[in-house]
PDB file of N, CA and C in Angstrom:
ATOM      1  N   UNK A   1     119.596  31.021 133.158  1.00  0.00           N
ATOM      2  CA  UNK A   1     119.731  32.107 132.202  1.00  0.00           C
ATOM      3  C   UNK A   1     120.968  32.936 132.501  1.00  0.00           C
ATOM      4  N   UNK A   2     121.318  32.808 133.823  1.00  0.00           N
ATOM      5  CA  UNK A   2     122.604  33.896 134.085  1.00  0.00           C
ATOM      6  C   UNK A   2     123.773  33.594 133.861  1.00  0.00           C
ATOM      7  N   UNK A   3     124.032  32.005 133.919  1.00  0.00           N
ATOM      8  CA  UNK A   3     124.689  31.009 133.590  1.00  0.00           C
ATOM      9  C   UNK A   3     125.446  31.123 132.025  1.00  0.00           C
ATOM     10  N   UNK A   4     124.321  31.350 131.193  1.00  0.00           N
ATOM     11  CA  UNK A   4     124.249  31.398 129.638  1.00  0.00           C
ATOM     12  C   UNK A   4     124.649  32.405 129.404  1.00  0.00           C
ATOM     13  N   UNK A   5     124.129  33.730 129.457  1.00  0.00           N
ATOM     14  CA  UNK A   5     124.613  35.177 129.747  1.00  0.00           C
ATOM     15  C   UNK A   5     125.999  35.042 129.930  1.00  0.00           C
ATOM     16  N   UNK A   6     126.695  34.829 130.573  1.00  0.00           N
ATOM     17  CA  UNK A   6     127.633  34.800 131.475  1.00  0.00           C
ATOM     18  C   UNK A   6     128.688  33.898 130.676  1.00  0.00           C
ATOM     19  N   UNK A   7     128.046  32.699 130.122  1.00  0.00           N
ATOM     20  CA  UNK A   7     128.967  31.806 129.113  1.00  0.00           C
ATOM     21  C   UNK A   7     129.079  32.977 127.592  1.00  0.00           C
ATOM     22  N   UNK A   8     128.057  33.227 127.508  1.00  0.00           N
ATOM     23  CA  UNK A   8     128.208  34.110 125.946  1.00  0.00           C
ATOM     24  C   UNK A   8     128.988  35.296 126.307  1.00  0.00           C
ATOM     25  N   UNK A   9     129.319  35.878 127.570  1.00  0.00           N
ATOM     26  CA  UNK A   9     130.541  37.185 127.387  1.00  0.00           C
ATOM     27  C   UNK A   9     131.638  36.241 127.376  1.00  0.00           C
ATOM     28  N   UNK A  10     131.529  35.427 128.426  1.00  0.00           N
ATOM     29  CA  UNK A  10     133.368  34.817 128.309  1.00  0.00           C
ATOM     30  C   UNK A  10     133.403  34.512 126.663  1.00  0.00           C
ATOM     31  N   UNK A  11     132.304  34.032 126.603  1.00  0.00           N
ATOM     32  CA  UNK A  11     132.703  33.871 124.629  1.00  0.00           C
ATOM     33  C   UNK A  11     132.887  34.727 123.729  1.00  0.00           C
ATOM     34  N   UNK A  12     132.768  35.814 124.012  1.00  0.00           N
ATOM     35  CA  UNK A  12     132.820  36.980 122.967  1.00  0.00           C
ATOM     36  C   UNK A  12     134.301  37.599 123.639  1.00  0.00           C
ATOM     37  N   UNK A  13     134.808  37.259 124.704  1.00  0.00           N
ATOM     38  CA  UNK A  13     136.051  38.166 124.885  1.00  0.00           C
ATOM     39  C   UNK A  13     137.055  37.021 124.341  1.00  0.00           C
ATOM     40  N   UNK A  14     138.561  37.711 124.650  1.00  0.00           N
ATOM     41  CA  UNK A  14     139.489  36.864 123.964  1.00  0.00           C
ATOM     42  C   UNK A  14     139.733  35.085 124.031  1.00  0.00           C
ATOM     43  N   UNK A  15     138.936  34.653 124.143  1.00  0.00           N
ATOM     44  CA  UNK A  15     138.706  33.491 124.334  1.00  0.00           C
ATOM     45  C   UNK A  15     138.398  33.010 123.184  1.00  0.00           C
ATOM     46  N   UNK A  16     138.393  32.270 122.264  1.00  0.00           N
ATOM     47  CA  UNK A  16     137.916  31.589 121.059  1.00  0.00           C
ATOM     48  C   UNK A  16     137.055  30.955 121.339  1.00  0.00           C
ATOM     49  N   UNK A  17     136.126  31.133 121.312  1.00  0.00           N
ATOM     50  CA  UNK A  17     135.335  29.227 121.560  1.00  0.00           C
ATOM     51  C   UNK A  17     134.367  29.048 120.522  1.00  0.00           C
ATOM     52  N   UNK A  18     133.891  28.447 119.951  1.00  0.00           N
ATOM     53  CA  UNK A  18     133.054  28.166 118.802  1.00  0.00           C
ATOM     54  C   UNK A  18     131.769  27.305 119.336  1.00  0.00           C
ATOM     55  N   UNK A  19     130.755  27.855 119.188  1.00  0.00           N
ATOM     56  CA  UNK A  19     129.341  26.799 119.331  1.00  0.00           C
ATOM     57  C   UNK A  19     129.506  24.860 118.926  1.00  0.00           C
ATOM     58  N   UNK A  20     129.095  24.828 119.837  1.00  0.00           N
ATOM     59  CA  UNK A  20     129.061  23.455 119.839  1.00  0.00           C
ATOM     60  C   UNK A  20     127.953  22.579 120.446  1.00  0.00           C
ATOM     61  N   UNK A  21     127.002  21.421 119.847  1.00  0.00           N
ATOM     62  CA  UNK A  21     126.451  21.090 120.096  1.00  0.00           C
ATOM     63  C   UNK A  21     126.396  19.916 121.325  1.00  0.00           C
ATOM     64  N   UNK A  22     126.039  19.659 121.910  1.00  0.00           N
ATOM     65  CA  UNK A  22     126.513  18.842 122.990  1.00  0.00           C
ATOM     66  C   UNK A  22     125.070  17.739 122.900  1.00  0.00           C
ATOM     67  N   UNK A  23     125.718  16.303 122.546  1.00  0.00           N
ATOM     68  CA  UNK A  23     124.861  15.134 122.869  1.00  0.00           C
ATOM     69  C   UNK A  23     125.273  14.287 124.011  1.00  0.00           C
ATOM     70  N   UNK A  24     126.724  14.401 123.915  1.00  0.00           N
ATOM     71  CA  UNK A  24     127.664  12.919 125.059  1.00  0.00           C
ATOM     72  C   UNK A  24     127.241  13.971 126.517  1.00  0.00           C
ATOM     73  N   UNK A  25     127.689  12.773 127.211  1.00  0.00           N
ATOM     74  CA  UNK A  25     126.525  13.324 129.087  1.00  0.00           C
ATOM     75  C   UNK A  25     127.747  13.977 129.178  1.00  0.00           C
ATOM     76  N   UNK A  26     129.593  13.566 129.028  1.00  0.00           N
ATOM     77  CA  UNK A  26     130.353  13.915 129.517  1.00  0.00           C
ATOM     78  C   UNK A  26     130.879  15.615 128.992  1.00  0.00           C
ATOM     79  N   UNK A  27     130.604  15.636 127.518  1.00  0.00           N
ATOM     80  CA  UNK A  27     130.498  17.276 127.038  1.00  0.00           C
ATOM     81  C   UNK A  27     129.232  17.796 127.904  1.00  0.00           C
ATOM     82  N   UNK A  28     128.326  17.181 127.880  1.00  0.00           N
ATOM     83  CA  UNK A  28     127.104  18.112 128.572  1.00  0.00           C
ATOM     84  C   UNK A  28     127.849  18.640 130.152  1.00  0.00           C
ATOM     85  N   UNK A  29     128.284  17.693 130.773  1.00  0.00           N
ATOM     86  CA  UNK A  29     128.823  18.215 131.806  1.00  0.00           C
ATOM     87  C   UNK A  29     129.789  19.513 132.123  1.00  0.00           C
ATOM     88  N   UNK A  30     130.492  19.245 131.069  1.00  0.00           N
ATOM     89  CA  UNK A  30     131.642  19.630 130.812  1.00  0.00           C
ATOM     90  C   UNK A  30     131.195  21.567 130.718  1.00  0.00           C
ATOM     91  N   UNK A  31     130.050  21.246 129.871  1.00  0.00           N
ATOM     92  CA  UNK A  31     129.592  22.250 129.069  1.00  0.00           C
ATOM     93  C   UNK A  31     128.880  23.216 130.800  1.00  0.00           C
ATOM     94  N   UNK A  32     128.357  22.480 131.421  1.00  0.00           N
ATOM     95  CA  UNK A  32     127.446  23.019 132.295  1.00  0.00           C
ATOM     96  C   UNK A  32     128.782  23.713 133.670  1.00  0.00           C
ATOM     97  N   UNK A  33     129.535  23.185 133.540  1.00  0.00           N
ATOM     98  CA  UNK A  33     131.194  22.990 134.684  1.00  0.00           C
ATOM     99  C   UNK A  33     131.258  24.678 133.991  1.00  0.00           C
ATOM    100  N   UNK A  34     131.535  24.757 132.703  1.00  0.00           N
ATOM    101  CA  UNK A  34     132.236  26.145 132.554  1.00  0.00           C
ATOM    102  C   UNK A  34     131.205  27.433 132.626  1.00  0.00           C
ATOM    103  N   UNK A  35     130.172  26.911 132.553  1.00  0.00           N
ATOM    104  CA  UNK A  35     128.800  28.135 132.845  1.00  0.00           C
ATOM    105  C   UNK A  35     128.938  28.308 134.363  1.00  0.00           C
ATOM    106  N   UNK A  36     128.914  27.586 135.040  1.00  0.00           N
ATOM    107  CA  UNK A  36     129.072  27.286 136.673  1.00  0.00           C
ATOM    108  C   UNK A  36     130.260  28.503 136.642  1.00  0.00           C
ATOM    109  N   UNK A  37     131.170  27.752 136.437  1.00  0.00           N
ATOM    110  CA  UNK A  37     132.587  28.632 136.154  1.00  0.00           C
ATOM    111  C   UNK A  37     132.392  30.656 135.828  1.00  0.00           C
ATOM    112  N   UNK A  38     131.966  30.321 135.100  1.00  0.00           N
ATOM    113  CA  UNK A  38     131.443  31.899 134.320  1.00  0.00           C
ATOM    114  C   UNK A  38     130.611  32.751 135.079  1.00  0.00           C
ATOM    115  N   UNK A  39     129.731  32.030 135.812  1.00  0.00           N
ATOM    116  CA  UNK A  39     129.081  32.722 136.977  1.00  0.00           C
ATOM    117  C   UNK A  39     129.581  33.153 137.736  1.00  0.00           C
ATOM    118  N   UNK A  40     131.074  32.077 138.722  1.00  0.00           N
ATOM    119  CA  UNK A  40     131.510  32.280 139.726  1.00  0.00           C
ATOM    120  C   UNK A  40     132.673  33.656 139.508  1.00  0.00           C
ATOM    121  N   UNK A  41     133.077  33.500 138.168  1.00  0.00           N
ATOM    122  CA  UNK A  41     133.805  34.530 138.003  1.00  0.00           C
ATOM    123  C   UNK A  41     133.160  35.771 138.637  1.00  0.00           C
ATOM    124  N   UNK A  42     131.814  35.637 137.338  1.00  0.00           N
ATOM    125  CA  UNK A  42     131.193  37.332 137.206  1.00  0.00           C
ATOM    126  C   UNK A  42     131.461  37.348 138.543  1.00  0.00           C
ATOM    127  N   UNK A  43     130.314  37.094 139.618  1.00  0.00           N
ATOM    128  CA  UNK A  43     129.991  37.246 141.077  1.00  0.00           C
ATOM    129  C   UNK A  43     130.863  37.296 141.951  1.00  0.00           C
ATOM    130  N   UNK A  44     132.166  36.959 141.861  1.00  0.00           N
ATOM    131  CA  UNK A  44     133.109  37.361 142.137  1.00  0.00           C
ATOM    132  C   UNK A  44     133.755  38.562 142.018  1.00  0.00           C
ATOM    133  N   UNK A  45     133.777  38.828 140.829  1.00  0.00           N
ATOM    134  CA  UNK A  45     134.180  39.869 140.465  1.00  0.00           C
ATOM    135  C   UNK A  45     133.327  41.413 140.766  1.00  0.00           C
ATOM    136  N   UNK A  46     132.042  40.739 141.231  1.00  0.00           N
ATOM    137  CA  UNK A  46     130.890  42.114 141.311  1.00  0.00           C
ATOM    138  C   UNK A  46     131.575  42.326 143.042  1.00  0.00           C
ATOM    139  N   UNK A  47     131.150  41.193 143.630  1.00  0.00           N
ATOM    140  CA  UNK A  47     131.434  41.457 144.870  1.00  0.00           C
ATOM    141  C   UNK A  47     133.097  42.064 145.380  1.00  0.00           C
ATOM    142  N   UNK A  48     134.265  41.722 144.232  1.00  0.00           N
ATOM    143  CA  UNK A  48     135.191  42.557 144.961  1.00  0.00           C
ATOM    144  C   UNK A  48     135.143  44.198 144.240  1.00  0.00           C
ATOM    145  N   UNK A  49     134.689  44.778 143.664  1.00  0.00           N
ATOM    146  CA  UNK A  49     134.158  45.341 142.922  1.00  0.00           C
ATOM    147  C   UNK A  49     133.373  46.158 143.353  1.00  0.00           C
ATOM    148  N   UNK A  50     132.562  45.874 144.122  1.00  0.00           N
ATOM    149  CA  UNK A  50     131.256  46.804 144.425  1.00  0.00           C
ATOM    150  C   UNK A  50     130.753  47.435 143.369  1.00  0.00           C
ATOM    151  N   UNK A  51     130.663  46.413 142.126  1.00  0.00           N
ATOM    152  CA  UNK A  51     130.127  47.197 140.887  1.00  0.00           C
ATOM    153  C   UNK A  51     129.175  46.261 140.756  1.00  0.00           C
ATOM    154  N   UNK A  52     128.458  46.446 139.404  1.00  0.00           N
ATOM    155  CA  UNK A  52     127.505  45.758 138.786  1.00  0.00           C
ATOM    156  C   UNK A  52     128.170  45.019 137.548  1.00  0.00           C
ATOM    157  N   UNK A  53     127.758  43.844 137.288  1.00  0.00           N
ATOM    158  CA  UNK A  53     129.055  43.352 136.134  1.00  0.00           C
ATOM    159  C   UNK A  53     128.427  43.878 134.956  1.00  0.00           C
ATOM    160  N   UNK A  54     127.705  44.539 134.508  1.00  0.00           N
ATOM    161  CA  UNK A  54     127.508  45.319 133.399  1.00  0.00           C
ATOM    162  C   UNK A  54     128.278  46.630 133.620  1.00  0.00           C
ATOM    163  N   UNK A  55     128.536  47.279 134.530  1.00  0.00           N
ATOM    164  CA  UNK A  55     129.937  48.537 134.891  1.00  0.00           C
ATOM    165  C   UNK A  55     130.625  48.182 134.693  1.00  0.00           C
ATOM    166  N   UNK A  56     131.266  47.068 134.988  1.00  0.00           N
ATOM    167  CA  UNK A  56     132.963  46.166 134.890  1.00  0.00           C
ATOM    168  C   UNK A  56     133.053  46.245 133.512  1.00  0.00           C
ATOM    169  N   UNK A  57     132.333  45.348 133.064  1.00  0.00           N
ATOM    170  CA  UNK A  57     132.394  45.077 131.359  1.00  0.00           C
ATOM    171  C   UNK A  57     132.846  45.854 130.794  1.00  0.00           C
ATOM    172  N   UNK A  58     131.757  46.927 131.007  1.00  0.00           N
ATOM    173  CA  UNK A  58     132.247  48.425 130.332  1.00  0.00           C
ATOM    174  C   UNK A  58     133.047  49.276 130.451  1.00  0.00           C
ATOM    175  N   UNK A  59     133.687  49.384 131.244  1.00  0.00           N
ATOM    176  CA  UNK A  59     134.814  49.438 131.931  1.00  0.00           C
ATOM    177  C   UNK A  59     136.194  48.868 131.571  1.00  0.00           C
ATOM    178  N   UNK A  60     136.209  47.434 131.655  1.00  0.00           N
ATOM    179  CA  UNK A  60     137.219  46.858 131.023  1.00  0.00           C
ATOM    180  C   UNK A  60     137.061  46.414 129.431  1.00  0.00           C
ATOM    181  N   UNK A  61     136.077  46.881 129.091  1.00  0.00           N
ATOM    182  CA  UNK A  61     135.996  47.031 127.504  1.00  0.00           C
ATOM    183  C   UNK A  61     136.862  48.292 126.857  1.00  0.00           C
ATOM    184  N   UNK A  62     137.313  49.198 127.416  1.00  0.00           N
ATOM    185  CA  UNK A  62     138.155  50.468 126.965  1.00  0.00           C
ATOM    186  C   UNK A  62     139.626  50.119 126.959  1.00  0.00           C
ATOM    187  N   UNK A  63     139.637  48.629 127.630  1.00  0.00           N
ATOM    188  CA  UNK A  63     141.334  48.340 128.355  1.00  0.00           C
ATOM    189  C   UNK A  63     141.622  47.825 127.015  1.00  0.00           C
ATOM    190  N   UNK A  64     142.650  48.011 125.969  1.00  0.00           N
ATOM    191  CA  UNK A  64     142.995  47.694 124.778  1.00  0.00           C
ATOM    192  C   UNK A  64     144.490  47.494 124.107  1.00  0.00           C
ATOM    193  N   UNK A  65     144.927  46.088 123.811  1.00  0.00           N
ATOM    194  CA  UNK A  65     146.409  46.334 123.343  1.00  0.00           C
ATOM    195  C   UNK A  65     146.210  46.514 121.810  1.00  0.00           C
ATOM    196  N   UNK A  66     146.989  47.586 121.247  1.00  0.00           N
ATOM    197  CA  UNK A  66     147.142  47.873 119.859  1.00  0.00           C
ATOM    198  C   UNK A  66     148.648  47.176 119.203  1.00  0.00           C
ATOM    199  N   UNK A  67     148.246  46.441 118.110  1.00  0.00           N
ATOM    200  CA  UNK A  67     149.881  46.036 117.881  1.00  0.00           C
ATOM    201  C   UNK A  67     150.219  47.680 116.582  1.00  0.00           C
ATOM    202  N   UNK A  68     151.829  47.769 116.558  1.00  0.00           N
ATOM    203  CA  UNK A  68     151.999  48.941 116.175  1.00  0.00           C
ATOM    204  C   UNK A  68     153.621  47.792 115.256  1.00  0.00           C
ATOM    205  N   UNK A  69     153.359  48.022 113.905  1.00  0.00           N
ATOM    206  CA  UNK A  69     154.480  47.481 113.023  1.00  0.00           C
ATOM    207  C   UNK A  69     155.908  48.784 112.364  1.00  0.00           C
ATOM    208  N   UNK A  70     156.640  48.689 112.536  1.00  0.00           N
ATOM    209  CA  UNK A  70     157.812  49.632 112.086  1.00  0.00           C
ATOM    210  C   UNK A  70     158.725  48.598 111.518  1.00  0.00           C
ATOM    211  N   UNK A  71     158.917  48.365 110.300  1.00  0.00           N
ATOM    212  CA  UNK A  71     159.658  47.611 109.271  1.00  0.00           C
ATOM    213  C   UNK A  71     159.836  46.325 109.793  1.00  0.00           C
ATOM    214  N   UNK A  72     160.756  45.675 110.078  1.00  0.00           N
ATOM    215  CA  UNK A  72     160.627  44.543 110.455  1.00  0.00           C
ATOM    216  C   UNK A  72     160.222  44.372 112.286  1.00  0.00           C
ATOM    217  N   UNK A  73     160.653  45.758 112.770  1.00  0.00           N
ATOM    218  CA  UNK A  73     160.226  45.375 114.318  1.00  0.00           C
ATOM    219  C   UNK A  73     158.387  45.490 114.345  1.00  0.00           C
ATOM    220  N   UNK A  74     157.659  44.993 115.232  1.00  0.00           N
ATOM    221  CA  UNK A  74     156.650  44.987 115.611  1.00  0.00           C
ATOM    222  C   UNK A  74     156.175  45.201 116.999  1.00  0.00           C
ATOM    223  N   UNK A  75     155.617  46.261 117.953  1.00  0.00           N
ATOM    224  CA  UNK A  75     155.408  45.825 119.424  1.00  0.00           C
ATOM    225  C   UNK A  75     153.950  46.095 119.785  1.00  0.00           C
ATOM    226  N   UNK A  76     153.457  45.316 120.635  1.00  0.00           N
ATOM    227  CA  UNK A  76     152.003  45.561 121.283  1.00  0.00           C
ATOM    228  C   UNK A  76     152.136  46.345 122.301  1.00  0.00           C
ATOM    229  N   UNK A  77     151.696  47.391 122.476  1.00  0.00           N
ATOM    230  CA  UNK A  77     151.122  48.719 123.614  1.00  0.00           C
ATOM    231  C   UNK A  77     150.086  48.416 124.079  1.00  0.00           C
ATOM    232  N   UNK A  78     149.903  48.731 125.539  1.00  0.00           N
ATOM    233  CA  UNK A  78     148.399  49.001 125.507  1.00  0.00           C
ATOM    234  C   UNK A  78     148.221  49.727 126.000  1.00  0.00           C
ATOM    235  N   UNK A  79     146.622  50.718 126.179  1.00  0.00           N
ATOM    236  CA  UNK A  79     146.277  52.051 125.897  1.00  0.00           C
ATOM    237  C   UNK A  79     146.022  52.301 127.350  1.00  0.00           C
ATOM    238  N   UNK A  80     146.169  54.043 127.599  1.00  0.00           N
ATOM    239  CA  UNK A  80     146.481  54.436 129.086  1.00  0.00           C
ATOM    240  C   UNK A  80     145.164  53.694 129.859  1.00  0.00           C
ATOM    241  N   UNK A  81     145.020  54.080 130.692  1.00  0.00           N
ATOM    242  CA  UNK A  81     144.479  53.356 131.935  1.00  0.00           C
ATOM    243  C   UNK A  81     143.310  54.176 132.790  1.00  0.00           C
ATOM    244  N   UNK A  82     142.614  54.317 132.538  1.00  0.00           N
ATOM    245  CA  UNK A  82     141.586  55.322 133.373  1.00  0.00           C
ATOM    246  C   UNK A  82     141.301  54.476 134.523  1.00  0.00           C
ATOM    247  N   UNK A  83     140.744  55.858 135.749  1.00  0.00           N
ATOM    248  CA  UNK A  83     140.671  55.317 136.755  1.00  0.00           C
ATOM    249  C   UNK A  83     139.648  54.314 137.301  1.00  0.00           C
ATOM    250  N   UNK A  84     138.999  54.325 136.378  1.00  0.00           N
ATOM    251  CA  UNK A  84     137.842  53.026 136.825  1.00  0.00           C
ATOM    252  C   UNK A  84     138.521  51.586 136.090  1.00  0.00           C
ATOM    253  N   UNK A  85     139.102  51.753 135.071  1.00  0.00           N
ATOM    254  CA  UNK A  85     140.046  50.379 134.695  1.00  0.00           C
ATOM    255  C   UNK A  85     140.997  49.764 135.811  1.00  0.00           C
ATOM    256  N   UNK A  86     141.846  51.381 136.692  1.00  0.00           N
ATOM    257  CA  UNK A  86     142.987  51.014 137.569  1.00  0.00           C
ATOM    258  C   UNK A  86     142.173  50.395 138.975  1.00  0.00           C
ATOM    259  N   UNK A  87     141.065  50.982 139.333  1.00  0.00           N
ATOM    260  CA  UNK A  87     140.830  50.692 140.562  1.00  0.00           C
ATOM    261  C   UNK A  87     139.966  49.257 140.713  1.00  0.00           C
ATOM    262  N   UNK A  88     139.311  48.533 139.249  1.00  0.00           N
ATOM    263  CA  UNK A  88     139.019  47.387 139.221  1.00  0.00           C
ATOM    264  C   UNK A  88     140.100  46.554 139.295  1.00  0.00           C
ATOM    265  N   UNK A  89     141.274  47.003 138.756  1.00  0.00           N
ATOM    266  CA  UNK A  89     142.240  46.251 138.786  1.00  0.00           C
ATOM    267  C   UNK A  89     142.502  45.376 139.937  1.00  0.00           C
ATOM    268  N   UNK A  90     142.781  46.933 140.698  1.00  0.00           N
ATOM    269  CA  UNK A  90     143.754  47.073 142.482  1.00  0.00           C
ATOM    270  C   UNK A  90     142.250  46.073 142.908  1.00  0.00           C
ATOM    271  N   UNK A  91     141.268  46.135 143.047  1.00  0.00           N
ATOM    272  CA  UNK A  91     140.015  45.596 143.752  1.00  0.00           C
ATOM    273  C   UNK A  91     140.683  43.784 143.551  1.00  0.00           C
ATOM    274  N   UNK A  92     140.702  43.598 142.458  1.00  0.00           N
ATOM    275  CA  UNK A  92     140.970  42.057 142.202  1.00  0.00           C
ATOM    276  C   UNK A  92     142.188  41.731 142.236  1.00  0.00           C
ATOM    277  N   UNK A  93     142.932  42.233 142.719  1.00  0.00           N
ATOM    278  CA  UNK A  93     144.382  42.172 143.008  1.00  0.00           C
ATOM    279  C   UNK A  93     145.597  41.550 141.910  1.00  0.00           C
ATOM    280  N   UNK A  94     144.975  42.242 140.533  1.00  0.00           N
ATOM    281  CA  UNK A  94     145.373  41.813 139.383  1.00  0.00           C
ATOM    282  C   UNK A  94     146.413  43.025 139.243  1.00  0.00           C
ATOM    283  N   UNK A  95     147.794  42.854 138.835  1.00  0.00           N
ATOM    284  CA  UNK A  95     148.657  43.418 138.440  1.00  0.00           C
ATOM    285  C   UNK A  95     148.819  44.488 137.259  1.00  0.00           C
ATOM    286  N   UNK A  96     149.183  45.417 137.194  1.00  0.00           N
ATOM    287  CA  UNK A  96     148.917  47.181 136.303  1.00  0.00           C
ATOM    288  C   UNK A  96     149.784  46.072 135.152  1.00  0.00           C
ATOM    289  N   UNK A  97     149.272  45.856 134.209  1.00  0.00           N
ATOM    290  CA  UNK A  97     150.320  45.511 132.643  1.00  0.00           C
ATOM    291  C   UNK A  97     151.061  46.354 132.173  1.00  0.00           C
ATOM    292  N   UNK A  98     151.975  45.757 131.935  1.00  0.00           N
ATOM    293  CA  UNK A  98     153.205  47.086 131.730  1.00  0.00           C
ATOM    294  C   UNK A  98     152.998  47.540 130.539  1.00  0.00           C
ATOM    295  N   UNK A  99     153.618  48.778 130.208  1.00  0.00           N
ATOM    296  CA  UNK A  99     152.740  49.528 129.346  1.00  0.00           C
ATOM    297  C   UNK A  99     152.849  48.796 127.375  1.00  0.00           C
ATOM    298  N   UNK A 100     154.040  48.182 127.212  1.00  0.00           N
ATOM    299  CA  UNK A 100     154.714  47.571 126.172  1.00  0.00           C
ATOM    300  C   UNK A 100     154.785  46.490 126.413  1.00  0.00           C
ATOM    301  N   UNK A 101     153.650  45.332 126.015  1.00  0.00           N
ATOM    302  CA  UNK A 101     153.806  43.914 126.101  1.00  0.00           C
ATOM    303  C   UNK A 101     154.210  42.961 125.826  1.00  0.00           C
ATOM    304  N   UNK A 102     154.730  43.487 123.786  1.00  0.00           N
ATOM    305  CA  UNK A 102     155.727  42.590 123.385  1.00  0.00           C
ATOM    306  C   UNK A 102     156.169  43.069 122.213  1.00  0.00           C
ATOM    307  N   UNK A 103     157.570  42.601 122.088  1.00  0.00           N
ATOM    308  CA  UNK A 103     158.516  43.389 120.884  1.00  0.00           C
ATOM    309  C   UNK A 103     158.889  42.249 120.349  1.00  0.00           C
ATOM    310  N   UNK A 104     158.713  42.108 118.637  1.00  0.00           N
ATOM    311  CA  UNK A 104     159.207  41.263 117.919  1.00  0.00           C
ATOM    312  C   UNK A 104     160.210  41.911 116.874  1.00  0.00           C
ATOM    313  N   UNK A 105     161.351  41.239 116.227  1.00  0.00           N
ATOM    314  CA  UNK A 105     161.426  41.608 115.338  1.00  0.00           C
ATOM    315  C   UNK A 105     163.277  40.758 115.646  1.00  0.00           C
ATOM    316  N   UNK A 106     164.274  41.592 114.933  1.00  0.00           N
ATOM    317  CA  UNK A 106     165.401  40.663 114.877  1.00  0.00           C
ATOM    318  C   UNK A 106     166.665  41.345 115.775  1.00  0.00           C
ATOM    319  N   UNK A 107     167.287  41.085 116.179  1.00  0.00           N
ATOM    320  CA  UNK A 107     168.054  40.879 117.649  1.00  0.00           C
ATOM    321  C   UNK A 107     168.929  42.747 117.094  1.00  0.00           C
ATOM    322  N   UNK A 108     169.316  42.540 115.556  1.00  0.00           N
ATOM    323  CA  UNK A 108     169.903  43.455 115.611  1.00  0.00           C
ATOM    324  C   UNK A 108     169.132  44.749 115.672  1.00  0.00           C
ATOM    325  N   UNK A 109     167.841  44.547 115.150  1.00  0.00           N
ATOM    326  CA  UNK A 109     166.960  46.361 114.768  1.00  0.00           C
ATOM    327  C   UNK A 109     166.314  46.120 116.267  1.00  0.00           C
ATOM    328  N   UNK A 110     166.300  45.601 117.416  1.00  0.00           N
ATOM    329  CA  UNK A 110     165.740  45.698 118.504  1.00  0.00           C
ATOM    330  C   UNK A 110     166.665  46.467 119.175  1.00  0.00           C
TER     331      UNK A 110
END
C-alpha cells in the first residue's frame, strides 16, 4: 500500500504518466521496479529530512515556477523560498534554483 501511495504522488507531480494496465510479466515488473523506486525516494528523503513525507510534500508544494509573457519575450521565475523549502533543500543536498529559469524570445528584444 505504501508502494502505491507513493507511485500515485510521483504521479500527480510533474511527471506525466498515464494509467496503464499491465498484463506482460515484463511491464508488471517494470511497473513494480518504479513503486520500489518511489518508496526509496520518499524514505530517503524522510530520513535526510527528519520530516514526515506528508511535511515535505507540503512544503515543497508552495515551491512554484510561474511563466510571465511580455510581447514576444517570455521568462519562467520561480517564487521566493521559505525557510522550510530552503532547509529541505540544503538537507538533500539539492542546489537553491536560480531565481529566473528561462528566457525565451528573439536575440534582439532579449
Amino acid at each position: 500500500m505504501i508502494i502505491e501511495r507513493c507511485f500515485r504522488t510521483l504521479k500527480s507531480t510533474q511527471i506525466h504518466l498515464t494509467p496503464v494496465n499491465h498484463w506482460l510479466p515484463h511491464r508488471i515488473e517494470a511497473h513494480v521496479k518504479i513503486c520500489a523506486l518511489a518508496l526509496l525516494i520518499q524514505r530517503t528523503t524522510e530520513l535526510a529530512c527528519g520530516k514526515t513525507w506528508s511535511t515535505i510534500r507540503h512544503a515543497l508544494a508552495e515551491f512554484k515556477a510561474i511563466e510571465f509573457e511580455t510581447g514576444p519575450n517570455g521568462f519562467f521565475r520561480r517564487n521566493e523560498i521559505n525557510e522550510d523549502i530552503s532547509q529541505i533543500l540544503e538537507n538533500l543536498k539539492v542546489s537553491m534554483p536560480k531565481p529566473v529559469l528561462e528566457a525565451t524570445g528573439t536575440k534582439e528584444s532579449l
